[in-house]
Protein backbone atom coordinates (compact mmCIF):
# COMPACT_ATOMS: atom_id res chain seq x y z
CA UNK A 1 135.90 -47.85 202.73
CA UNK A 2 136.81 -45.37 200.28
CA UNK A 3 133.50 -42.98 199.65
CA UNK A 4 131.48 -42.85 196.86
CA UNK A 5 131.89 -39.34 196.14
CA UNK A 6 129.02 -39.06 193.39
CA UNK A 7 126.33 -40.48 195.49
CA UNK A 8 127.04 -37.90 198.17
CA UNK A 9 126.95 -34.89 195.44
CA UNK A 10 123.07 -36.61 194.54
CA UNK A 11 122.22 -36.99 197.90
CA UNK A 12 123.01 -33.52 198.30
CA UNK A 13 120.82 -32.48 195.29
CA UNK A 14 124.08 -31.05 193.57
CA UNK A 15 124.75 -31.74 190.25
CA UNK A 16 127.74 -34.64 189.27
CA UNK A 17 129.60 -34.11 185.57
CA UNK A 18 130.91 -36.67 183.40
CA UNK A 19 131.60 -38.17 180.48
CA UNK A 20 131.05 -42.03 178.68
CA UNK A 21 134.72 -44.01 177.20
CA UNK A 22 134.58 -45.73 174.29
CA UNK A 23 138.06 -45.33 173.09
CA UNK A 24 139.14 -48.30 175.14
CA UNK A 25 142.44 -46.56 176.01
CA UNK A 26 143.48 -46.86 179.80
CA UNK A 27 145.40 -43.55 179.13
CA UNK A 28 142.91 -41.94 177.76
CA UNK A 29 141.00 -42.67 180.84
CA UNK A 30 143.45 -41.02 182.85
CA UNK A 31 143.95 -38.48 181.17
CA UNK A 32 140.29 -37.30 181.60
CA UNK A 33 140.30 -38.52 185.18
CA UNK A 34 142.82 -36.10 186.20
CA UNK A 35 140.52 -33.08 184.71
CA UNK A 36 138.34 -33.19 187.41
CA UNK A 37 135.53 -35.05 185.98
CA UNK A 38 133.22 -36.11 189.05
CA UNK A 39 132.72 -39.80 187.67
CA UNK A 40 133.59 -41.30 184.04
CA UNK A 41 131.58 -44.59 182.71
CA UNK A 42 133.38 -47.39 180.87
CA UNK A 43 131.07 -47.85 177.93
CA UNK A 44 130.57 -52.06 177.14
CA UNK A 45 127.04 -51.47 175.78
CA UNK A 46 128.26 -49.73 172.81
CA UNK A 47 132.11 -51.23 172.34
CA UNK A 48 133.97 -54.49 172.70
CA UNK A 49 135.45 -54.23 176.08
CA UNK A 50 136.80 -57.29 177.59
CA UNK A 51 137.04 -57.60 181.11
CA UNK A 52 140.99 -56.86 180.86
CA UNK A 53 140.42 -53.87 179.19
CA UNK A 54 137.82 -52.54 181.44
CA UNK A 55 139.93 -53.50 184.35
CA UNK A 56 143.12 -51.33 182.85
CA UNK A 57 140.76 -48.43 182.41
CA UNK A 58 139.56 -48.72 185.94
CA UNK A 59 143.14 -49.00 187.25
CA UNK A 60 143.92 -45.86 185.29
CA UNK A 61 141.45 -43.77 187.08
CA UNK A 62 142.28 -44.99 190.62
CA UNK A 63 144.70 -42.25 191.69
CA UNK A 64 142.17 -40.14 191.44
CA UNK A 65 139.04 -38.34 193.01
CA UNK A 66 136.51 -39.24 189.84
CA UNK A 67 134.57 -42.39 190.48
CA UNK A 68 134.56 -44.98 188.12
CA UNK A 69 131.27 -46.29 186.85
CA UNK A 70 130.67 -49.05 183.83
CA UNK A 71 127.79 -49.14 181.86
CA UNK A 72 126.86 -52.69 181.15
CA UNK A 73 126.28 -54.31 178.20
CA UNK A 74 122.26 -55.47 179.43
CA UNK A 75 120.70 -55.99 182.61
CA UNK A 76 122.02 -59.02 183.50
CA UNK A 77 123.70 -60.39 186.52
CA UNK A 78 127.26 -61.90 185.32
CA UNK A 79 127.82 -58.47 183.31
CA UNK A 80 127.20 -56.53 186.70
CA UNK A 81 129.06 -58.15 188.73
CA UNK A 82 132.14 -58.48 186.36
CA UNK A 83 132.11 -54.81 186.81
CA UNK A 84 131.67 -54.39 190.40
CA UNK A 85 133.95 -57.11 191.07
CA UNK A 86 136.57 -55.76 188.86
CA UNK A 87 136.45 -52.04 191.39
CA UNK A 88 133.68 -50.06 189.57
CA UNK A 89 131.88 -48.12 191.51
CA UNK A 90 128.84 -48.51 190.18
CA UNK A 91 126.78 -49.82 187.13
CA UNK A 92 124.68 -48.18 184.82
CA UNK A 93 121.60 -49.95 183.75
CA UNK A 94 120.70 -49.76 179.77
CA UNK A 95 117.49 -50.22 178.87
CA UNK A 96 115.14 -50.54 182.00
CA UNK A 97 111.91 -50.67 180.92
CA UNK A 98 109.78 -52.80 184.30
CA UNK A 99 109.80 -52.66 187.78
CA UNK A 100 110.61 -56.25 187.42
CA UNK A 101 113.98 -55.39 185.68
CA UNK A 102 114.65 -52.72 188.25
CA UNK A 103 113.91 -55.29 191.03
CA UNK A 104 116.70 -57.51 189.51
CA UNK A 105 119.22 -54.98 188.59
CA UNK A 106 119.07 -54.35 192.21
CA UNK A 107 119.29 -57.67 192.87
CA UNK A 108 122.76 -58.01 191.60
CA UNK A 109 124.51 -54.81 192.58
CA UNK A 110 123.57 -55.02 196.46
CA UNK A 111 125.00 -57.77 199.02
CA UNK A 112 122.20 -59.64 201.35
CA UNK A 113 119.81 -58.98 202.42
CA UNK A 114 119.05 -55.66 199.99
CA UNK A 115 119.63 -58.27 196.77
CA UNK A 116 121.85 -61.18 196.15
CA UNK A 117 125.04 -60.51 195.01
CA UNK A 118 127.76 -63.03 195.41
CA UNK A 119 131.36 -61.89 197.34
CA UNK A 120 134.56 -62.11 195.61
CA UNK A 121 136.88 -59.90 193.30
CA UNK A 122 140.50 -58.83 194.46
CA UNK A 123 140.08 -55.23 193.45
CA UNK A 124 136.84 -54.61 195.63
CA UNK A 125 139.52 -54.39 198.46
CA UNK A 126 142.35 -53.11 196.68
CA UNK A 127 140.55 -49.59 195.65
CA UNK A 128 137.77 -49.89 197.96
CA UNK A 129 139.22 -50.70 200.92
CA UNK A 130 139.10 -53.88 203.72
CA UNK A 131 135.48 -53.15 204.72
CA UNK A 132 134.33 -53.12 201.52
CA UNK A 133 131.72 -55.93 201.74
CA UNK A 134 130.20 -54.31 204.81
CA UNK A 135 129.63 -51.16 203.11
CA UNK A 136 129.23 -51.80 199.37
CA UNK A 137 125.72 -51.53 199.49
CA UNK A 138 126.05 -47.78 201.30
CA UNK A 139 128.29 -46.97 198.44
CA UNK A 140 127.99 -48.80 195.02
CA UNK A 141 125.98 -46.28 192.48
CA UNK A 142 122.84 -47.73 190.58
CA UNK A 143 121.80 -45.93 187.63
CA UNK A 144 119.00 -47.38 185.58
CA UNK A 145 118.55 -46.13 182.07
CA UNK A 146 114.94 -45.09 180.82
CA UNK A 147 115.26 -44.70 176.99
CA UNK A 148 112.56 -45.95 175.45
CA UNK A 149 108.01 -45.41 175.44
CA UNK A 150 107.90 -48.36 177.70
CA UNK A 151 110.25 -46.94 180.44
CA UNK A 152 108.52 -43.11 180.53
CA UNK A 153 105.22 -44.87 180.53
CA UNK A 154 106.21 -47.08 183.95
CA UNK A 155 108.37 -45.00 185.47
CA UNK A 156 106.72 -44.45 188.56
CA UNK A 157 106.64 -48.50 189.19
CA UNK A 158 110.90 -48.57 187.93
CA UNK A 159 111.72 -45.80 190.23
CA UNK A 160 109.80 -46.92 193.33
CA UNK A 161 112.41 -49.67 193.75
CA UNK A 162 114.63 -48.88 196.75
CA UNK A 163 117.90 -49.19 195.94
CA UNK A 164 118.15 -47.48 192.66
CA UNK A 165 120.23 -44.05 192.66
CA UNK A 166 119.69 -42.01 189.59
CA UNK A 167 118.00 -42.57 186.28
CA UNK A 168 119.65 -41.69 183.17
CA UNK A 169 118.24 -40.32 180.01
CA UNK A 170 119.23 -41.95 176.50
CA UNK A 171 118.38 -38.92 174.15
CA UNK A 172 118.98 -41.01 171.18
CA UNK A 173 116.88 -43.76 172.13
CA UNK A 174 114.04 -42.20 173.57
CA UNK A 175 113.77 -39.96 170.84
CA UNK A 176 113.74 -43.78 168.89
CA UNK A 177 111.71 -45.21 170.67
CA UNK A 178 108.91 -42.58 170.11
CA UNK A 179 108.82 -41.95 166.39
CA UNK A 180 111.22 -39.13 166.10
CA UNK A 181 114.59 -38.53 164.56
CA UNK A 182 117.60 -39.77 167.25
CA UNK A 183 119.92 -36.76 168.28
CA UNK A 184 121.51 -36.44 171.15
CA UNK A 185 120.24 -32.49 171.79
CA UNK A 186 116.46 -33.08 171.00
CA UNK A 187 113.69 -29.82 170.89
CA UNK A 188 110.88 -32.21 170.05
CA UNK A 189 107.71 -31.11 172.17
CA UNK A 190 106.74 -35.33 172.90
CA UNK A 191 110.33 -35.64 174.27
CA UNK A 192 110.46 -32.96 176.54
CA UNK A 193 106.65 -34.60 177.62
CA UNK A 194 108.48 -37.56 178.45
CA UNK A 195 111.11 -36.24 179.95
CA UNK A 196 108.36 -34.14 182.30
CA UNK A 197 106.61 -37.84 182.99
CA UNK A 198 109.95 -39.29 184.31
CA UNK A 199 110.31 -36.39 186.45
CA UNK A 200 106.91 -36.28 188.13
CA UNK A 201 107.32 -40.29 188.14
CA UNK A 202 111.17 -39.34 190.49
CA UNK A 203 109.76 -36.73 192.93
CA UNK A 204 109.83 -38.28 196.14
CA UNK A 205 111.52 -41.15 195.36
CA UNK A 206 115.09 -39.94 196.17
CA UNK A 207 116.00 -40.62 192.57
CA UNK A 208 118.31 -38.31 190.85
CA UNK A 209 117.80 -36.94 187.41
CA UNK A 210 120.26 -37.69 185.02
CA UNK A 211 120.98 -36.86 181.35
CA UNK A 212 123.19 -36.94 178.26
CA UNK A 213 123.98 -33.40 177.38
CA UNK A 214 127.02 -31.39 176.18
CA UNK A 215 128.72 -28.24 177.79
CA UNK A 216 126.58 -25.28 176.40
CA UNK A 217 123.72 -27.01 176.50
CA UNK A 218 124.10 -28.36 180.90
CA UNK A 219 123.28 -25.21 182.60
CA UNK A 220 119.74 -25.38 180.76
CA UNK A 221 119.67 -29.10 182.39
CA UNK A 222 121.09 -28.70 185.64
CA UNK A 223 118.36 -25.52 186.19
CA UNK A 224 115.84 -28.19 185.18
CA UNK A 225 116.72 -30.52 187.89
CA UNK A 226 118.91 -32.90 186.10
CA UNK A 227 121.86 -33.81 188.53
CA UNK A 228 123.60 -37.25 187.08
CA UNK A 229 124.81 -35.18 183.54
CA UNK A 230 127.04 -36.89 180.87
CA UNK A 231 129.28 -34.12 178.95
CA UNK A 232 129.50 -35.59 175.27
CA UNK A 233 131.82 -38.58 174.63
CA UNK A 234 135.54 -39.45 174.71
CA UNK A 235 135.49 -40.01 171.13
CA UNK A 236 133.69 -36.67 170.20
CA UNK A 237 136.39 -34.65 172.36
CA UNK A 238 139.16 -36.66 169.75
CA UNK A 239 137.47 -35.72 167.00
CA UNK A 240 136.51 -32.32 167.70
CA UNK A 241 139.51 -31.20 169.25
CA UNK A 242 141.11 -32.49 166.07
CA UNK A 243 138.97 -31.64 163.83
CA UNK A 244 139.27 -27.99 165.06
CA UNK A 245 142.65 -27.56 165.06
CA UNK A 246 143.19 -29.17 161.48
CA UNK A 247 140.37 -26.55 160.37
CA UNK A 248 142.07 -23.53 162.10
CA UNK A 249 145.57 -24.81 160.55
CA UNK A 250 144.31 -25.02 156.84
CA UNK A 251 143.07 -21.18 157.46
CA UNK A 252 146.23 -20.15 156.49
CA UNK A 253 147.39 -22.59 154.45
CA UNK A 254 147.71 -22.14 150.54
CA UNK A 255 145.49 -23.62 148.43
C-alpha cells in the first residue's frame, strides 16, 4: 500500500505544511500539489463540493507525493466514508467537542476491529494499492478539530482516544467560541491559554499539534510544537497574488 507520507513526518515529530481548497478546481489542485505541499485538504465544510468534484480534485493530486486529505462537512459517518472511499487519505474532523464524538469519528475511519467502517470504493485500490483494506487503518490520517470552549475544556478526554492522529486548531472559531473577535492570526492572551490547555491535554498522547497559520507567521508555530500546519487558503493565494500584481501594475500607470 502506498504510504501515508504525513503520518510518518508526525510520527517523527517533524512538522507537515499545507494548505485548505475551496476553489473547487481540480487544476487548481494540481497545480499546488506539484509545489511540494506535504498534504492539501479538500474543504466540504465550508463549500459545496459534491462527491464528483471532490473525487476530480483527488484524482488531480494523485501523481504526486502530497497526500490528499478532506475535511468533512460534520462528524458523521456517510460524509467520512464518502471521502475515504473516494481515495482520501484521511479526514479531518470539524468541530469535536466529546470524547464521545472522538470515539465515533474513529469509529468510521478505521476497519474492524479498531471501529466499524464498511469496505468498498474503487479508488481505495486504484491510488492506494491491492492491500489497501489490510493496511488502511496503519495509514488513513485522523485529524479532529478543537475550535470551540467545549473542546479546550475536554481535551484531555478527546485526545485520549486511540486512533486519533493530530488535532487541528480553528483560529477563527476558537477565538468565537470564547468571546473574542475571529481572525485567523489571534494575540489574545485567553487564546493562547487555550491553546496551552490543548497542549498539556496532547503530551503523551501521541497526538500531533496542528494549526492554521500563514508563512511568516509558521516558524513562531512550528518552534511551539505545532506539527500538522495549514499555510493560508487556496482562495487567499488567488486573491493576493492578484491583488498584488494589479497594485504593483497601477504604480506606474497614469492617473
Amino acid at each position: 500500500m502506498r504510504a501515508n507520507r504525513v503520518k510518518r513526518l508526525l510520527g517523527e515529530g517533524k512538522p507537515a505544511f499545507g494548505t485548505f481548497m475551496g476553489l473547487g478546481s481540480p487544476v487548481a489542485a494540481e497545480s499546488l500539489a506539484h509545489l511540494g505541499f506535504d498534504w492539501l485538504v479538500i474543504d466540504q465544510e465550508h463549500n459545496p463540493f459534491d462527491a464528483s468534484l471532490m473525487v476530480s480534485q483527488l484524482q488531480a493530486m494523485s501523481a504526486t507525493p502530497t497526500v490528499p486529505l478532506v475535511r468533512v462537512p460534520w462528524n458523521e459517518g456517510v460524509w467520512i466514508k464518502s471521502a475515504l472511499d473516494a481515495g482520501a487519505y484521511g479526514v479531518v474532523i470539524p468541530m469535536v467537542n466529546t470524547r464521545a464524538e472522538a470515539e465515533a469519528a474513529v469509529a468510521a475511519v478505521r476497519y474492524p476491529p479498531q471501529g466499524g467502517r464498511r469496505i468498498g470504493g474503487a479508488r481505495t485500490r486504484l491510488y492506494g494499492g491491492n492491500d489497501y483494506v489490510e493496511r488502511a487503518n496503519d495509514e488513513m490520517l485522523l485529524v479532529v478539530m478543537i475550535e470551540s470552549a467545549a473542546g479546550v475544556a475536554n481535551a484531555q478526554d478527546i485526545l485520549s482516544v486511540p486512533g486519533i492522529d493530530a488535532y487541528f486548531i480553528g483560529p477563527s472559531d476558537l477565538c468565537a467560541s470564547l468571546g473574542l473577535a475571529q481572525t485567523w492570526e489571534p494575540e489574545y492572551p485567553e487564546f493562547w491559554a487555550a491553546l496551552g490547555k490543548v497542549q498539556d491535554a496532547a503530551r503523551g498522547t501521541g497526538v500531533a499539534p496542528g494549526i492554521h497559520s500563514n508563512g511568516a507567521r509558521a516558524k513562531r508555530m512550528v518552534d511551539l510544537g505545532y506539527r500538522f500546519i495549514a499555510l493560508g487558503y487556496d482562495s487567499s493565494y488567488l486573491t493576493g497574488g492578484a491583488a498584488a500584481a494589479l497594485a504593483e501594475a497601477r504604480k506606474g500607470a497614469p492617473e
